[in-house]
C-alpha atoms as a PDB file:
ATOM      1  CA  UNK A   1       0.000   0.000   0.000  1.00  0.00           C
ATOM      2  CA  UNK A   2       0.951   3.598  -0.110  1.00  0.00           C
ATOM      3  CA  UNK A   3       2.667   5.083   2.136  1.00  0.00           C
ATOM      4  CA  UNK A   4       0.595   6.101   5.464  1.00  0.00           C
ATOM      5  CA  UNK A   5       0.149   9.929   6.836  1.00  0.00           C
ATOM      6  CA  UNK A   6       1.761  10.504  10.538  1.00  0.00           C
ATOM      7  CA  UNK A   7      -2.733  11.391  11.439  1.00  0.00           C
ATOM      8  CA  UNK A   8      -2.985   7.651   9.892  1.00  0.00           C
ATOM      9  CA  UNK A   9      -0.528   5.809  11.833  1.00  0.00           C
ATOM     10  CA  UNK A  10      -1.290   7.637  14.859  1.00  0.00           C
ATOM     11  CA  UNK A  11      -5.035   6.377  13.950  1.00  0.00           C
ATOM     12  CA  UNK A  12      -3.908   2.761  13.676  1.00  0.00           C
ATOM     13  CA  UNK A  13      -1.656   2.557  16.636  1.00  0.00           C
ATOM     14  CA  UNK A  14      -4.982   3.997  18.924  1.00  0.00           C
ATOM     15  CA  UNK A  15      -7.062   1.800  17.284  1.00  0.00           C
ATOM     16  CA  UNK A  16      -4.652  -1.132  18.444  1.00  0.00           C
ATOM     17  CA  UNK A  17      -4.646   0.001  22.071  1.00  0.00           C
ATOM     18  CA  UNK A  18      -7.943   0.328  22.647  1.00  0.00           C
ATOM     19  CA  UNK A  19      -8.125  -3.309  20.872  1.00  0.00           C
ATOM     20  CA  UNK A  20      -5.909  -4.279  23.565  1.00  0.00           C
ATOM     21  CA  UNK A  21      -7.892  -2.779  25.918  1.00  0.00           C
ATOM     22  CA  UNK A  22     -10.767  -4.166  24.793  1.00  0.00           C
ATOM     23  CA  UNK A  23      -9.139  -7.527  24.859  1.00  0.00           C
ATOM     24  CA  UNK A  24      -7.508  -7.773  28.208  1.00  0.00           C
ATOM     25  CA  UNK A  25     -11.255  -6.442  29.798  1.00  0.00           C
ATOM     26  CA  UNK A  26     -12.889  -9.619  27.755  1.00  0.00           C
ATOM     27  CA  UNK A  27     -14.649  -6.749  26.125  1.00  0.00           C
ATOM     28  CA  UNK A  28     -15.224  -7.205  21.846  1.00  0.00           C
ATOM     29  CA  UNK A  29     -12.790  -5.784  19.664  1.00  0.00           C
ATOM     30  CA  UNK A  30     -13.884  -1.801  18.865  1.00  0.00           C
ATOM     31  CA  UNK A  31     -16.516  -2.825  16.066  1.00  0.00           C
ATOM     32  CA  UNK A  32     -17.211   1.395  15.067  1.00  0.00           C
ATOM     33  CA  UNK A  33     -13.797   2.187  13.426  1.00  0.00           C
ATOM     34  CA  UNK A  34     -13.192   5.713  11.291  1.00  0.00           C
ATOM     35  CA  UNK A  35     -13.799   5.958   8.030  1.00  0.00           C
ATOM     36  CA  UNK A  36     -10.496   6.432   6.390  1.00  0.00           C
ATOM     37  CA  UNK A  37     -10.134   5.638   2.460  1.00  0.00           C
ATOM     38  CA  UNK A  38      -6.560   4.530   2.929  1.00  0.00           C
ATOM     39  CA  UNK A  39      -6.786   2.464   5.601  1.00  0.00           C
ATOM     40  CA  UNK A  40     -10.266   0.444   4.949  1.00  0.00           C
ATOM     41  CA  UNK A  41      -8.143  -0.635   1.513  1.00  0.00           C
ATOM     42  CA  UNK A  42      -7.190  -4.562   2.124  1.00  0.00           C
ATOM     43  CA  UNK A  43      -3.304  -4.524   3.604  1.00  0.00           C
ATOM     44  CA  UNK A  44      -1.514  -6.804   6.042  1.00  0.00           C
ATOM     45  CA  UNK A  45       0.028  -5.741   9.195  1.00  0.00           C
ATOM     46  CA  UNK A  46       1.928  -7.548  12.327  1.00  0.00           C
ATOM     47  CA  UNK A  47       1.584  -5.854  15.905  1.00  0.00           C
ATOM     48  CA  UNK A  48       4.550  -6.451  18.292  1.00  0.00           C
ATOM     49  CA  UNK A  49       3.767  -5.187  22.176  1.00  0.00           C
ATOM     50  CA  UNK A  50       7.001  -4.517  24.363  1.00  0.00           C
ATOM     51  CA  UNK A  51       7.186  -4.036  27.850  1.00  0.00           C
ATOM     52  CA  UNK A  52      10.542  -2.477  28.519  1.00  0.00           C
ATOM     53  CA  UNK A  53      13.011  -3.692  25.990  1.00  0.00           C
ATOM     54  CA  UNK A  54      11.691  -6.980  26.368  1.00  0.00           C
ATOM     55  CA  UNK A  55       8.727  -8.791  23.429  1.00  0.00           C
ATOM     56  CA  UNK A  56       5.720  -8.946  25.081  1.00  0.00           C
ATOM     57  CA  UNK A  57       3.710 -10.811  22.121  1.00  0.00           C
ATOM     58  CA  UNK A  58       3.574 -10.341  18.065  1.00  0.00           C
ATOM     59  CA  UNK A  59       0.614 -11.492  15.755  1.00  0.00           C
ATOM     60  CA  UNK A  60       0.484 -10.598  11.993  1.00  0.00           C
ATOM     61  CA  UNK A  61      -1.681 -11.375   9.287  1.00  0.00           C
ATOM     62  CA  UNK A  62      -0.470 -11.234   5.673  1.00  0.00           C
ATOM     63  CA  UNK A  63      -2.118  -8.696   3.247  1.00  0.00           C
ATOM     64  CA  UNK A  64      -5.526 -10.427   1.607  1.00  0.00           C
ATOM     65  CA  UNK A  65      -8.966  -9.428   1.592  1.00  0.00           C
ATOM     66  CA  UNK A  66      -9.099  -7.620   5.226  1.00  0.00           C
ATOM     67  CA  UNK A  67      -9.101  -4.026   5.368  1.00  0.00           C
ATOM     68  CA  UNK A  68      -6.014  -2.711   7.372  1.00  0.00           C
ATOM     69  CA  UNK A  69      -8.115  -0.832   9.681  1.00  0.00           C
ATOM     70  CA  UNK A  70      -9.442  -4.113  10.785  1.00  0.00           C
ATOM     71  CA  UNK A  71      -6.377  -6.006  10.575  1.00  0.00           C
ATOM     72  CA  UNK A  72      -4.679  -4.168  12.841  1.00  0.00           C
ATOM     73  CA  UNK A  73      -7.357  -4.074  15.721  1.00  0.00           C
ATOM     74  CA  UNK A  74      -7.911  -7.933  15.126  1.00  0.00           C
ATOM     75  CA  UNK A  75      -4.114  -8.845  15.239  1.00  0.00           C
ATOM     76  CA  UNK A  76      -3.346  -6.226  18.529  1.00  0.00           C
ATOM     77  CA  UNK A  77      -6.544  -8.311  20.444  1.00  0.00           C
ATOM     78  CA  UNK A  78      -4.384 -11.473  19.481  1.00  0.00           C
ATOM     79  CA  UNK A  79      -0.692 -10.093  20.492  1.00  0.00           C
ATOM     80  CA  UNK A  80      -2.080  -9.295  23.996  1.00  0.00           C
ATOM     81  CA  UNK A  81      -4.222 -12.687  24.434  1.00  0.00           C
ATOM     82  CA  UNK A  82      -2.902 -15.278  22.004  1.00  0.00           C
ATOM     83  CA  UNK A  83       0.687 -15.403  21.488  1.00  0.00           C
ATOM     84  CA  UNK A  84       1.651 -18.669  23.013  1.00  0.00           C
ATOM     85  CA  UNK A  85       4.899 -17.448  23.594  1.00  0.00           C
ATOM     86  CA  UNK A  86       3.548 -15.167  26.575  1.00  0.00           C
ATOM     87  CA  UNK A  87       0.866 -15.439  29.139  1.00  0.00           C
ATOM     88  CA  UNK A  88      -2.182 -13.285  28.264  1.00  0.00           C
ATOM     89  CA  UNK A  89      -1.752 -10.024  29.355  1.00  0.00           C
ATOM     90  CA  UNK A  90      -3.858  -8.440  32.207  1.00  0.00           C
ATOM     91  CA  UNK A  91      -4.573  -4.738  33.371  1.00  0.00           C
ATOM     92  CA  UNK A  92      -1.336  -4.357  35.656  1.00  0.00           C
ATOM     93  CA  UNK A  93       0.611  -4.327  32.222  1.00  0.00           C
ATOM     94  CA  UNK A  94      -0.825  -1.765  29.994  1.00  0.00           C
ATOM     95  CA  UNK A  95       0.638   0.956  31.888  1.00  0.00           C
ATOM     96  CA  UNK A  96       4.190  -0.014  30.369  1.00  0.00           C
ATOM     97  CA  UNK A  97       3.302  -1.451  27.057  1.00  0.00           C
ATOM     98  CA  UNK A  98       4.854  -0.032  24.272  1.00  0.00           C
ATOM     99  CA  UNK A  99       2.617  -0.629  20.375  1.00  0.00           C
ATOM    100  CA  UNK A 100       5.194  -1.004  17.284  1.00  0.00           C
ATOM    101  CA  UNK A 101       3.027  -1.789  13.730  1.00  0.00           C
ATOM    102  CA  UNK A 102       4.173  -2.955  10.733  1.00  0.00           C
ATOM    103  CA  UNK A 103       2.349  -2.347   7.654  1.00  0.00           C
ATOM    104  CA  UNK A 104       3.487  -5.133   5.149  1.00  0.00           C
ATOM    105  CA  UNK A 105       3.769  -4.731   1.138  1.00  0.00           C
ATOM    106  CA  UNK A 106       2.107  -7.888  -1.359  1.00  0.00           C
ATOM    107  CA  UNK A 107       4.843 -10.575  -1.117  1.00  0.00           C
ATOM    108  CA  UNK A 108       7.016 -11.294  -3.862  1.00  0.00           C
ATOM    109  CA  UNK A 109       9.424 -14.215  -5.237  1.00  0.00           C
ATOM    110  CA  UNK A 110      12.576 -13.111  -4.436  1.00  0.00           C
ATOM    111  CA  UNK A 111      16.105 -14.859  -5.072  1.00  0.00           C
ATOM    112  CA  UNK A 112      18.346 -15.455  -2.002  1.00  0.00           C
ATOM    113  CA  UNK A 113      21.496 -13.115  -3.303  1.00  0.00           C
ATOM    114  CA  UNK A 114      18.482 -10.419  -3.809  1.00  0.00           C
ATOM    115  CA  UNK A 115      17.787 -10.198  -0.294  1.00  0.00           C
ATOM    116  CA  UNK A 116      18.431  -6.960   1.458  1.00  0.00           C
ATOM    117  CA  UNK A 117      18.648  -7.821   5.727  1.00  0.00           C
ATOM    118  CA  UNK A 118      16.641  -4.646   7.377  1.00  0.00           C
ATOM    119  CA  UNK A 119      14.664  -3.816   4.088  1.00  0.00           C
ATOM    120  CA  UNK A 120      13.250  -7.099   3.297  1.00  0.00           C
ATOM    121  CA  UNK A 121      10.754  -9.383   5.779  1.00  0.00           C
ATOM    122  CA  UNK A 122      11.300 -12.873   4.603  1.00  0.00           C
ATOM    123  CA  UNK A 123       8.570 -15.757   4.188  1.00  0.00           C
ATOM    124  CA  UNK A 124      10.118 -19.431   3.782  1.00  0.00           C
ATOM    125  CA  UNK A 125       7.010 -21.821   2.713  1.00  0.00           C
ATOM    126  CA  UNK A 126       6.867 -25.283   1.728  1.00  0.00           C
ATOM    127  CA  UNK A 127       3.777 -27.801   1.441  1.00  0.00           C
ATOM    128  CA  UNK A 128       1.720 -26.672   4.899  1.00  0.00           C
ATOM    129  CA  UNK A 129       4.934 -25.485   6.590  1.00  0.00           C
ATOM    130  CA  UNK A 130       5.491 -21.704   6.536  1.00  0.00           C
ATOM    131  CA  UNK A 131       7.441 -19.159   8.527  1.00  0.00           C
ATOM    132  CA  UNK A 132       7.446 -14.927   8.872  1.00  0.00           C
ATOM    133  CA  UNK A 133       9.992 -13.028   9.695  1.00  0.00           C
ATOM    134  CA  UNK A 134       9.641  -9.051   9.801  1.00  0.00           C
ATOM    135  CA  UNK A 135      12.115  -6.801   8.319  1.00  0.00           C
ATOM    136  CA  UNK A 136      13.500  -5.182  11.619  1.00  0.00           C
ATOM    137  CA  UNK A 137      14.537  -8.953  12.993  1.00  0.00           C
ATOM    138  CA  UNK A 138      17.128  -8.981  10.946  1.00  0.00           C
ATOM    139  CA  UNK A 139      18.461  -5.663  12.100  1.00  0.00           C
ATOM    140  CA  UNK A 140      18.135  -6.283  15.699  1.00  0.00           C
ATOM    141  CA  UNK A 141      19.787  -9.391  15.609  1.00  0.00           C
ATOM    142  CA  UNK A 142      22.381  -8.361  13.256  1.00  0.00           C
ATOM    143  CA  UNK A 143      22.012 -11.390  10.823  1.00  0.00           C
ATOM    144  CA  UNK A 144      23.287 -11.327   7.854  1.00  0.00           C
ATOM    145  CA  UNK A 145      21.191 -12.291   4.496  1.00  0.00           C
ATOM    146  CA  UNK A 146      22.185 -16.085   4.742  1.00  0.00           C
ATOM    147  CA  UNK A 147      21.631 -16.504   8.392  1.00  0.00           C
ATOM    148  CA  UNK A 148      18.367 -14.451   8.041  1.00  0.00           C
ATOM    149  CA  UNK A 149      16.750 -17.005   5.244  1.00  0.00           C
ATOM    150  CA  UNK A 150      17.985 -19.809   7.777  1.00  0.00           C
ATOM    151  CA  UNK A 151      15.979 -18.235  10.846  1.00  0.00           C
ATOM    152  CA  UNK A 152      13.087 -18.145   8.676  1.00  0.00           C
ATOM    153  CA  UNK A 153      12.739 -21.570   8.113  1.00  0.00           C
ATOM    154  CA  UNK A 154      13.296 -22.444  11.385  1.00  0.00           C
ATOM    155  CA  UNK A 155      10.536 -20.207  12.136  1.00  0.00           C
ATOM    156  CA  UNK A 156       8.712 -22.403   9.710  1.00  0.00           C
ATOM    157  CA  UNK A 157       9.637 -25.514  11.378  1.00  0.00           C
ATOM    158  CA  UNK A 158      11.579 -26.607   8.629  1.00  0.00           C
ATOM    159  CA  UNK A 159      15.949 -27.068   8.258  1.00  0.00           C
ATOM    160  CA  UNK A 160      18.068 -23.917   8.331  1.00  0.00           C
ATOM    161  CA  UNK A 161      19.333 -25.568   4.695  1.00  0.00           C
ATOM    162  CA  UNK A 162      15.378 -25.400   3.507  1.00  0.00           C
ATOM    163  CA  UNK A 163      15.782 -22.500   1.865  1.00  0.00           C
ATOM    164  CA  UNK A 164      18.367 -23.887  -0.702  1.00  0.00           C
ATOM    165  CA  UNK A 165      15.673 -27.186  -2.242  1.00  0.00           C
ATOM    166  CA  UNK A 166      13.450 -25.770  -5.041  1.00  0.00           C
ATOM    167  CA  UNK A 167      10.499 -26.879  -3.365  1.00  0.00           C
ATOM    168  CA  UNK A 168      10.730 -24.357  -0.787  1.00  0.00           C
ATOM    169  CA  UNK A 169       9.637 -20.666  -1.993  1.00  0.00           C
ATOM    170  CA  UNK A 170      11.125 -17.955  -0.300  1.00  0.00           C
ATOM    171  CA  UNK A 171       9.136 -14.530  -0.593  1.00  0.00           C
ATOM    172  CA  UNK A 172      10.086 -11.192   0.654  1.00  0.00           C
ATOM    173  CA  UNK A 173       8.035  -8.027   1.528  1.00  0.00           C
ATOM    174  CA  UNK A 174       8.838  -4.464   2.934  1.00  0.00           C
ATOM    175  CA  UNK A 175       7.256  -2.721   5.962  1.00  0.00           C
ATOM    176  CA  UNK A 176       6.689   0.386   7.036  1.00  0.00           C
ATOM    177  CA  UNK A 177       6.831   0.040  10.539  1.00  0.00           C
ATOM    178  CA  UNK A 178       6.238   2.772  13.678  1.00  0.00           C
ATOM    179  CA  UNK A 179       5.240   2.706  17.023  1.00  0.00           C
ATOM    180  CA  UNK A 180       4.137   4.855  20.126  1.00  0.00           C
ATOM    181  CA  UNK A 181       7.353   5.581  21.334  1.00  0.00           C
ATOM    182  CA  UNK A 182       8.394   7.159  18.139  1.00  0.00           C
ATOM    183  CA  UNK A 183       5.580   9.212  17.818  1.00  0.00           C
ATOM    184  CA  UNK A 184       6.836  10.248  21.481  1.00  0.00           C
ATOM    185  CA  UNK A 185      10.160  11.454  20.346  1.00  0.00           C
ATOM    186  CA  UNK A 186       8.613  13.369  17.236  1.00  0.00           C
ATOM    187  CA  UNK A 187       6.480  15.681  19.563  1.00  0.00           C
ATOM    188  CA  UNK A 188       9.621  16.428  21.788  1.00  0.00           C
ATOM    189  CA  UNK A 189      11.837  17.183  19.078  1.00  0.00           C
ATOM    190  CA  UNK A 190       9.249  19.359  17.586  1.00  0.00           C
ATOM    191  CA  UNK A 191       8.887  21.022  20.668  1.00  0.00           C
ATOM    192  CA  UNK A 192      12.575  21.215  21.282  1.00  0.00           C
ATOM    193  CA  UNK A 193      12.995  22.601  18.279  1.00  0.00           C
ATOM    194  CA  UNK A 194       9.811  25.309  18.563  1.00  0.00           C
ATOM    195  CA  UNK A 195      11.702  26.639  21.470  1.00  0.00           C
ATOM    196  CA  UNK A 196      15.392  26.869  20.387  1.00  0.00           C
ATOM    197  CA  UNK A 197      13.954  28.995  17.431  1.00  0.00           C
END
């Protein structure tokens, strides 16, 4: 999709807390959402949730049919409740959650010495087996392009060598990714700057 307005992000990432809201209360997902052209177009989108410095859950759906707007407040529910990597999460830790979003391109068929670590997101899929990693993984972890297509199909429960047998398609995707925090540091350096001039 096109690239999103700061109003439209900061949209998306308060429609994803008050998801999460919604969620940890065992209240419905927000069903009235705005009326934005951009972001009831289909798109795909992964939430992560941090407490500290530490992952606090990540769900993502690929882009399809789903209208961002929706996929975002469906997949930020999830993160909080359903990521069996974490224990739900309950009132006591919304105070310190921190909301990063990641709005993903269409996938495309990419070959391994095309793959950029930090641009791309990889997806390693073979028969039912298929594995997701975002863009910024890559950079965090410092991996290199190699070691990043072997994550991924570990993340897809196949062998770190998957990647090389021409049954396996490998597909990468960018994102343009923001959170809370960043939107944070904006207004302060805005305002830092409005009074140093």
């Amino acid at each position: 999709m096109s690239s999103l307005t700061d109003p439209q992000k900061s949209l998306l990432l308060a429609i994803a807390r008050r998801s999460i809201v919604a969620a940890v209360d065992g209240r419905e997902s927000p069903q009235s959402l705005p009326e934005d052209q951009e972001l009831r177009k289909p798109g795909g989108a992964f939430v992560t949730l941090h407490r500290g410095s530490r992952l606090r859950g990540c769900i993502g759906q690929l882009p399809g049919k789903d209208e961002l707007i929706h996929v975002v407040a469906h997949c930020a529910g999830l993160a909080a409740l359903e990521d069996p990597r974490f224990p739900p999460l309950k009132r006591d830790d919304l105070a310190g959650l921190e909301i990063e979003i990641s709005v993903l391109s269409e996938l495309e068929d990419i070959a391994p010495q095309d793959i950029v670590p930090g641009t791309h997101g990889l997806m390693v899929s073979r028969d039912s087996a298929r594995g997701v990693l975002l863009p910024q993984v890559a950079t965090q972890m410092g991996w290199n392009a190699e070691t990043f297509l072997e994550e991924t199909c570990v993340k897809a429960g196949l062998d770190r060598s998957a990647w090389k047998d021409p049954e396996t398609r490998v597909q990468s995707f960018t994102a343009e990714v923001f959170s809370e925090s960043g939107f944070r540091a904006n207004e302060s350096s805005r305002e830092s700057y409005s009074i140093s001039t």
